[in-house]
Structure formats: structure tokens, C-alpha cells
N, C-alpha and C. Protein backbone atom coordinates (compact mmCIF):
# COMPACT_ATOMS: atom_id res chain seq x y z
N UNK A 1 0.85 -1.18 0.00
CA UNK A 1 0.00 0.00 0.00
C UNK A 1 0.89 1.24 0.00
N UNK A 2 0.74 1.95 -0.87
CA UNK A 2 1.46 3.42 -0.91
C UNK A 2 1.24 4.18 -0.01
N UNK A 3 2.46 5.00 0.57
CA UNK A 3 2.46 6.00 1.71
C UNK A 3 1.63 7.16 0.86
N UNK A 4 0.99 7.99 1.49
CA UNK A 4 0.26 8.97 1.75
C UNK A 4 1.19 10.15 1.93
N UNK A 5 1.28 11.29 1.55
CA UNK A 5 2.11 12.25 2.02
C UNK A 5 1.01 14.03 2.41
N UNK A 6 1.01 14.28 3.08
CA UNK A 6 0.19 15.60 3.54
C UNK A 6 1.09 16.66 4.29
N UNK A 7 1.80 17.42 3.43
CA UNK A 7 2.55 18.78 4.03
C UNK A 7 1.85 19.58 5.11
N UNK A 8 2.78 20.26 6.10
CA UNK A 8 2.23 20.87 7.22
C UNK A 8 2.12 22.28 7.15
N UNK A 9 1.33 23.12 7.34
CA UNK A 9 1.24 24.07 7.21
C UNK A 9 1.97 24.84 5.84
N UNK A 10 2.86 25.94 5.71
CA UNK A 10 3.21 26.80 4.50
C UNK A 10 3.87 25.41 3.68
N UNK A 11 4.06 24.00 3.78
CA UNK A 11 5.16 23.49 3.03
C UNK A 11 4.43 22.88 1.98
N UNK A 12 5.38 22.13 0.94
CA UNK A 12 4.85 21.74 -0.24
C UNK A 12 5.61 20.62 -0.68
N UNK A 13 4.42 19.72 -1.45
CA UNK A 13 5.76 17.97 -1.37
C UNK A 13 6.17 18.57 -3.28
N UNK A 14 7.31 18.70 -3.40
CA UNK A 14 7.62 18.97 -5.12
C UNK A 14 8.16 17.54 -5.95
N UNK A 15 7.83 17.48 -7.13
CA UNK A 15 8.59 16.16 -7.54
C UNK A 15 9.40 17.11 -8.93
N UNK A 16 10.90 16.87 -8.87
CA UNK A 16 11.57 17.77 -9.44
C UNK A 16 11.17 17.50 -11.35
N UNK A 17 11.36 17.89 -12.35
CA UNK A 17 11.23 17.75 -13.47
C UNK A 17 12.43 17.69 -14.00
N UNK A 18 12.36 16.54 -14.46
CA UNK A 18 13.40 16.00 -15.00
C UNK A 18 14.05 17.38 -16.81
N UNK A 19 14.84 17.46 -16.97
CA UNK A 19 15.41 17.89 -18.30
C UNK A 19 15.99 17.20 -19.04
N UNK A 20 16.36 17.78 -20.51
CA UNK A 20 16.78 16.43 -21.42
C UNK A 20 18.00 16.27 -20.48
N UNK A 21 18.37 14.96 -21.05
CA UNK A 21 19.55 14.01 -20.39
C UNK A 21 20.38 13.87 -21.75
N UNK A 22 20.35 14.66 -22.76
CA UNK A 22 21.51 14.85 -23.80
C UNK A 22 21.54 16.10 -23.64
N UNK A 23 22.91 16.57 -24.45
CA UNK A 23 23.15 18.35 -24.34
C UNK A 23 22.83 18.55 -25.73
N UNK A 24 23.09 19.96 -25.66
CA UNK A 24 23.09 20.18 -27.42
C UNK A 24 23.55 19.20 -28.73
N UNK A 25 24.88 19.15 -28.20
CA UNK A 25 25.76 18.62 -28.79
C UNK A 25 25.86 17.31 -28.99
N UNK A 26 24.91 16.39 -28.52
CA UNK A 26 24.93 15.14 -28.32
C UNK A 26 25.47 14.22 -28.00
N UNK A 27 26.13 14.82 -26.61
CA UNK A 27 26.65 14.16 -25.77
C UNK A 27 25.19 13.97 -24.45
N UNK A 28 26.17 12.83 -24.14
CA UNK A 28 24.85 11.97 -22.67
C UNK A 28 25.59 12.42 -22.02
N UNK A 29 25.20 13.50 -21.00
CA UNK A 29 25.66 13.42 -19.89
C UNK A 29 25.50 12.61 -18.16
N UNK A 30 26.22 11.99 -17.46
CA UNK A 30 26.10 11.13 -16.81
C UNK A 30 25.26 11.66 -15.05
N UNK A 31 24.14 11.05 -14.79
CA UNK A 31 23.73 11.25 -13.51
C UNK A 31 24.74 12.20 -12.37
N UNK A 32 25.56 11.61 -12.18
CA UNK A 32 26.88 12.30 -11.43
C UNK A 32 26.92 13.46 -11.80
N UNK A 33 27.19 13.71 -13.06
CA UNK A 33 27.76 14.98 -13.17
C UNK A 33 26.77 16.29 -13.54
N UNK A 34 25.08 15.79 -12.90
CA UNK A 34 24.12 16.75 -13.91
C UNK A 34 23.98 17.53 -12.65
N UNK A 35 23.67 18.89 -12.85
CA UNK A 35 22.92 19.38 -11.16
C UNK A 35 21.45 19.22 -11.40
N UNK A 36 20.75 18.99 -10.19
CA UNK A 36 19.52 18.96 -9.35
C UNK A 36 18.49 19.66 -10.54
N UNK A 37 17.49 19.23 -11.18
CA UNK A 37 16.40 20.39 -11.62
C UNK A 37 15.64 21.47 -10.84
N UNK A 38 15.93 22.48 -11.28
CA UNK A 38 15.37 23.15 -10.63
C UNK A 38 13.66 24.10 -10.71
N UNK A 39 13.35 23.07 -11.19
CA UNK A 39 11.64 23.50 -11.86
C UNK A 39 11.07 22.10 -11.58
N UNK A 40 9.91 22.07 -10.92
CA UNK A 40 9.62 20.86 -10.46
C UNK A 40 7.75 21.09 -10.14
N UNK A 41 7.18 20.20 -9.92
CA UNK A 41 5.19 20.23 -10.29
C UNK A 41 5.28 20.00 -8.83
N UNK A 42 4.09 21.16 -7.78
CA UNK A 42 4.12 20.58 -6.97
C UNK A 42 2.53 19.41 -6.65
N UNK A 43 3.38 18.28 -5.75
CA UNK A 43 1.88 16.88 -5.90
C UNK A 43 1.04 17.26 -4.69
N UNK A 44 1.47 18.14 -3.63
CA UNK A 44 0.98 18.29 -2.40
C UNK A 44 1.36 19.52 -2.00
N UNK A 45 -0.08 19.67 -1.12
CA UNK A 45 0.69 21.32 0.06
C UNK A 45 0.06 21.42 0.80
N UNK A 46 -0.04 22.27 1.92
CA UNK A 46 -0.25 22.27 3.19
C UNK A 46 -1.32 23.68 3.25
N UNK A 47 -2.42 23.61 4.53
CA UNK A 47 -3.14 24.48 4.14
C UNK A 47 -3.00 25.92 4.36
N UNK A 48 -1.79 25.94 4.53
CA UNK A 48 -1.15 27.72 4.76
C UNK A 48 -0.94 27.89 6.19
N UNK A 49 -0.67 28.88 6.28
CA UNK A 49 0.07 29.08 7.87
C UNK A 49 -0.80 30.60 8.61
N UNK A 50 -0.49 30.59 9.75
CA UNK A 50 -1.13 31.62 10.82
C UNK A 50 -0.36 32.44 11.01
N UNK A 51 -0.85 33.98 10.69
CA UNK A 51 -0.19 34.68 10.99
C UNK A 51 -0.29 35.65 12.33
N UNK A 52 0.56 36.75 12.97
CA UNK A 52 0.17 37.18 14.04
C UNK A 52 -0.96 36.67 15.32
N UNK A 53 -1.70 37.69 13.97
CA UNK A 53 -3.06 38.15 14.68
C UNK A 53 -3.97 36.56 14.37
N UNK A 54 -3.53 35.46 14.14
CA UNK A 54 -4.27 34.51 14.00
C UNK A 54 -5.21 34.19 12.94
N UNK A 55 -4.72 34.67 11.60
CA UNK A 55 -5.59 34.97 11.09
C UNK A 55 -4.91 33.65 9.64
N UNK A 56 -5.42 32.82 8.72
CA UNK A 56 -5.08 31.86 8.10
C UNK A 56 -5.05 32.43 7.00
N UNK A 57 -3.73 32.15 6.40
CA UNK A 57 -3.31 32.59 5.21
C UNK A 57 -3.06 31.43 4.45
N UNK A 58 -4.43 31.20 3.44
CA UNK A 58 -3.76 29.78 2.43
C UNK A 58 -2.84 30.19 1.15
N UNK A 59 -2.16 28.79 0.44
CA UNK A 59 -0.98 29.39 0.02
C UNK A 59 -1.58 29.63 -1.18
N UNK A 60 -0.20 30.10 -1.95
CA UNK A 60 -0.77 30.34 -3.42
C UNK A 60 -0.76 29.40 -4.77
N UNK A 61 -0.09 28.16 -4.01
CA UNK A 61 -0.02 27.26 -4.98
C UNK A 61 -0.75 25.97 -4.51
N UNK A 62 -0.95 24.92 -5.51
CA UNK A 62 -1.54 24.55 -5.21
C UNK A 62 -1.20 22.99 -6.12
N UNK A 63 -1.65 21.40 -5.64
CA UNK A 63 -1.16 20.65 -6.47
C UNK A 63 -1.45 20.75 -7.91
N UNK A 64 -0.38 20.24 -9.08
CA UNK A 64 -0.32 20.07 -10.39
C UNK A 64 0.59 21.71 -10.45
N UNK A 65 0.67 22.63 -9.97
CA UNK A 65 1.15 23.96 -10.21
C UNK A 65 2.60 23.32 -10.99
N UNK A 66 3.19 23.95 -11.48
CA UNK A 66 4.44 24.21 -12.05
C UNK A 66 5.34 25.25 -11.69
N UNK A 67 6.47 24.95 -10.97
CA UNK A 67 7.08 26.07 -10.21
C UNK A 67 8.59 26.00 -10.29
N UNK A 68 9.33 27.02 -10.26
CA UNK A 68 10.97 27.48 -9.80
C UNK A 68 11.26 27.77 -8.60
N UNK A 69 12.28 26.91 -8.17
CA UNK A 69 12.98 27.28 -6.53
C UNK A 69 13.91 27.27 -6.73
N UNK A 70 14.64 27.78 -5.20
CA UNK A 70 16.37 27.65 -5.20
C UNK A 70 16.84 26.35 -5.20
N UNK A 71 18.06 26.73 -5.84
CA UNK A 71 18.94 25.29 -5.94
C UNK A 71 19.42 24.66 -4.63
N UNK A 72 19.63 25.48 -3.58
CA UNK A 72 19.54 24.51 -2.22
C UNK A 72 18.81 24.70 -1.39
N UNK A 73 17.38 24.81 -1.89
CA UNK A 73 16.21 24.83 -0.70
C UNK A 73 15.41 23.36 -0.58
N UNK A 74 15.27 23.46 0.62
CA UNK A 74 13.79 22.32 0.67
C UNK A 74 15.41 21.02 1.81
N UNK A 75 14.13 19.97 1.83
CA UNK A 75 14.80 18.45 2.12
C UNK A 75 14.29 17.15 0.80
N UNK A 76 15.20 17.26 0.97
CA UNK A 76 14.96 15.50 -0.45
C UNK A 76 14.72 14.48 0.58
N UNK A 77 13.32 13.42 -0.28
CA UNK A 77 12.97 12.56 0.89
C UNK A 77 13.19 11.62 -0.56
N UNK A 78 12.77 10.41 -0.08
CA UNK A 78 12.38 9.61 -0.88
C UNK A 78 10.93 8.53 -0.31
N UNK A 79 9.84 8.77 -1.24
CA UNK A 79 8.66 8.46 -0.68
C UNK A 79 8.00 7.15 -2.15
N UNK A 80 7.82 6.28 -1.29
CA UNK A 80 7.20 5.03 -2.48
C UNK A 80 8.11 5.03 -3.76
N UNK A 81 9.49 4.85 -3.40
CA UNK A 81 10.61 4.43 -4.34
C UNK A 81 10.63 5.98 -5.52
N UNK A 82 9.94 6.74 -4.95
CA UNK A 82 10.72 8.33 -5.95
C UNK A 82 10.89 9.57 -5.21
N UNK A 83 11.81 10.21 -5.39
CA UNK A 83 12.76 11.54 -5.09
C UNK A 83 11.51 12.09 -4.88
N UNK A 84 11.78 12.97 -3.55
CA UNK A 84 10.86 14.62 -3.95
C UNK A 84 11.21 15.10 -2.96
N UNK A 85 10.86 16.53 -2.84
CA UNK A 85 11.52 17.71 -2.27
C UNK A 85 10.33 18.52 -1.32
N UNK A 86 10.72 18.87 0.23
CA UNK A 86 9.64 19.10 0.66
C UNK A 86 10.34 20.76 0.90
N UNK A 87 9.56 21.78 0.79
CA UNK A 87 9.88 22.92 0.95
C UNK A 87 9.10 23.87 1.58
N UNK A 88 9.50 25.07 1.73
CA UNK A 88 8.37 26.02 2.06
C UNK A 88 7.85 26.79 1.12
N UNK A 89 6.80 27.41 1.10
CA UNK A 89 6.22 28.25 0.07
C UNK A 89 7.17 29.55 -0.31
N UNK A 90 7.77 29.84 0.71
CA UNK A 90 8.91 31.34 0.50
C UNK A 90 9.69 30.65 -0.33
N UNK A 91 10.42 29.48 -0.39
CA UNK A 91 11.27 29.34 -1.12
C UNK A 91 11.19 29.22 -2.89
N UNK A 92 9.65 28.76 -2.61
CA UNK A 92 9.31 29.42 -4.12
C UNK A 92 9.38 30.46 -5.08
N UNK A 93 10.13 30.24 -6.33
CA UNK A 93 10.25 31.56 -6.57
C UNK A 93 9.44 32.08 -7.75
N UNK A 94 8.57 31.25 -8.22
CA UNK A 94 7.91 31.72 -9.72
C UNK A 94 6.70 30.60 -10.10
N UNK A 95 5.87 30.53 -10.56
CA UNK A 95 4.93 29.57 -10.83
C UNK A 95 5.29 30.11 -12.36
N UNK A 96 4.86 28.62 -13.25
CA UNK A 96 5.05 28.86 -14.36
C UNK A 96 3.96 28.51 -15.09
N UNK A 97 3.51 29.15 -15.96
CA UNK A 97 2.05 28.70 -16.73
C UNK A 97 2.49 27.77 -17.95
N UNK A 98 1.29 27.30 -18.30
CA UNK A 98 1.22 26.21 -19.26
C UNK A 98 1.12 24.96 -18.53
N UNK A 99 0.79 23.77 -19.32
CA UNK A 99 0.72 22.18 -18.74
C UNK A 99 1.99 21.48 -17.65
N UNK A 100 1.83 21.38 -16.65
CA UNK A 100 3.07 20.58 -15.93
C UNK A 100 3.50 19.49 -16.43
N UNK A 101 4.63 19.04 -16.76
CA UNK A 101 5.14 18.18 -17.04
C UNK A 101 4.81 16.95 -16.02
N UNK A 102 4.30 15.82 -16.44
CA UNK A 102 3.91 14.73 -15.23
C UNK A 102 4.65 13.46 -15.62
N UNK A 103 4.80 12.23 -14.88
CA UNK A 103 5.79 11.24 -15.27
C UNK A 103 4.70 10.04 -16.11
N UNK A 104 3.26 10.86 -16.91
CA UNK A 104 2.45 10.12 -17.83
C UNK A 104 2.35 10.91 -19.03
N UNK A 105 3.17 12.02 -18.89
CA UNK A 105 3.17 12.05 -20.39
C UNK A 105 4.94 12.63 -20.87
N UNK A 106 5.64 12.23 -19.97
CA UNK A 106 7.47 12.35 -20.40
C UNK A 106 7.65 11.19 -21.46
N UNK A 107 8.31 11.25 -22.34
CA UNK A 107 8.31 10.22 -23.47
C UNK A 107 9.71 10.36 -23.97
């Protein structure tokens, strides 16, 4: 039975998006030597956080979104045998429009 994942308050579960795995030039470059993607769909989030005066601020994203973060934000977990990245909403830096890339239609 698959784990369940539900972010806590401002955080968000991201699953990174993969990029081509050839360069221009047509060379393969090797796992080792690629850095981290940094544009990734988020699958989960949390229902926002309390501020001061107590007052609930939900976030602005939301699952399927398509988004940019920093290159060393968040924690990498590994949940039901795949990578993903749990972060906070600040560390977000851009939502991106158009279709998210999902691992049912990468080909």
C-alpha cells in the first residue's frame, strides 16, 4: 500500500522535473555529473500558515502547479521508491504557466 504524504502548514511535497539528459551537442551526460532540476510540479501542500493576529493565510499554490525554486532549498525525501523535495512556500520563486510536465506524459 502506498504511503500517503500531507505537508504541514506553508510546506509543499515537489517532484523535481526531470530535463533532457543529452546536451546540445549530443553528448549523454552522466547522472553524477548533472545538477539537481530546478523547476519541479508541486503533488501536495499544506493548508497555509497563521499569521500574528491569527488569522489563516492559504498558500498560493496549489497541487499540479508548475514552479521554480532555489537550488539549495527544501529536504529531499524519498517516498514510495521516488525523489521529492519538501519545501516552504517562501522558497518558491515563480509559478510557471502552461501544462506541468507529469511522469504520464514524459516520453
Amino acid at each position: 500500500m502506498p504511503v500517503k504524504i500531507a505537508p504541514l502548514h506553508d510546506r509543499v511535497v515537489v517532484r523535481r522535473l526531470d530535463e533532457n539528459e543529452i546536451a546540445k551537442g549530443g553528448i549523454i551526460i552522466p547522472d553524477t555529473a548533472k545538477e539537481k532540476p530546478q523547476e519541479g510540479e508541486v503533488i501536495a501542500a499544506g493548508a497555509g500558515r497563521i499569521d500574528e493576529k491569527g488569522k489563516h493565510i492559504p498558500l498560493d499554490v496549489k497541487p499540479g502547479d508548475r514552479i521554480l525554486f532555489g537550488k539549495y532549498t527544501g529536504n529531499d525525501i524519498t517516498l514510495n521508491n521516488e525523489q521529492l523535495l519538501i519545501l516552504r512556500e517562501d522558497d518558491i520563486l515563480a509559478t510557471l504557466s502552461g501544462m506541468a510536465k507529469t511522469a504520464t506524459n514524459k516520453k
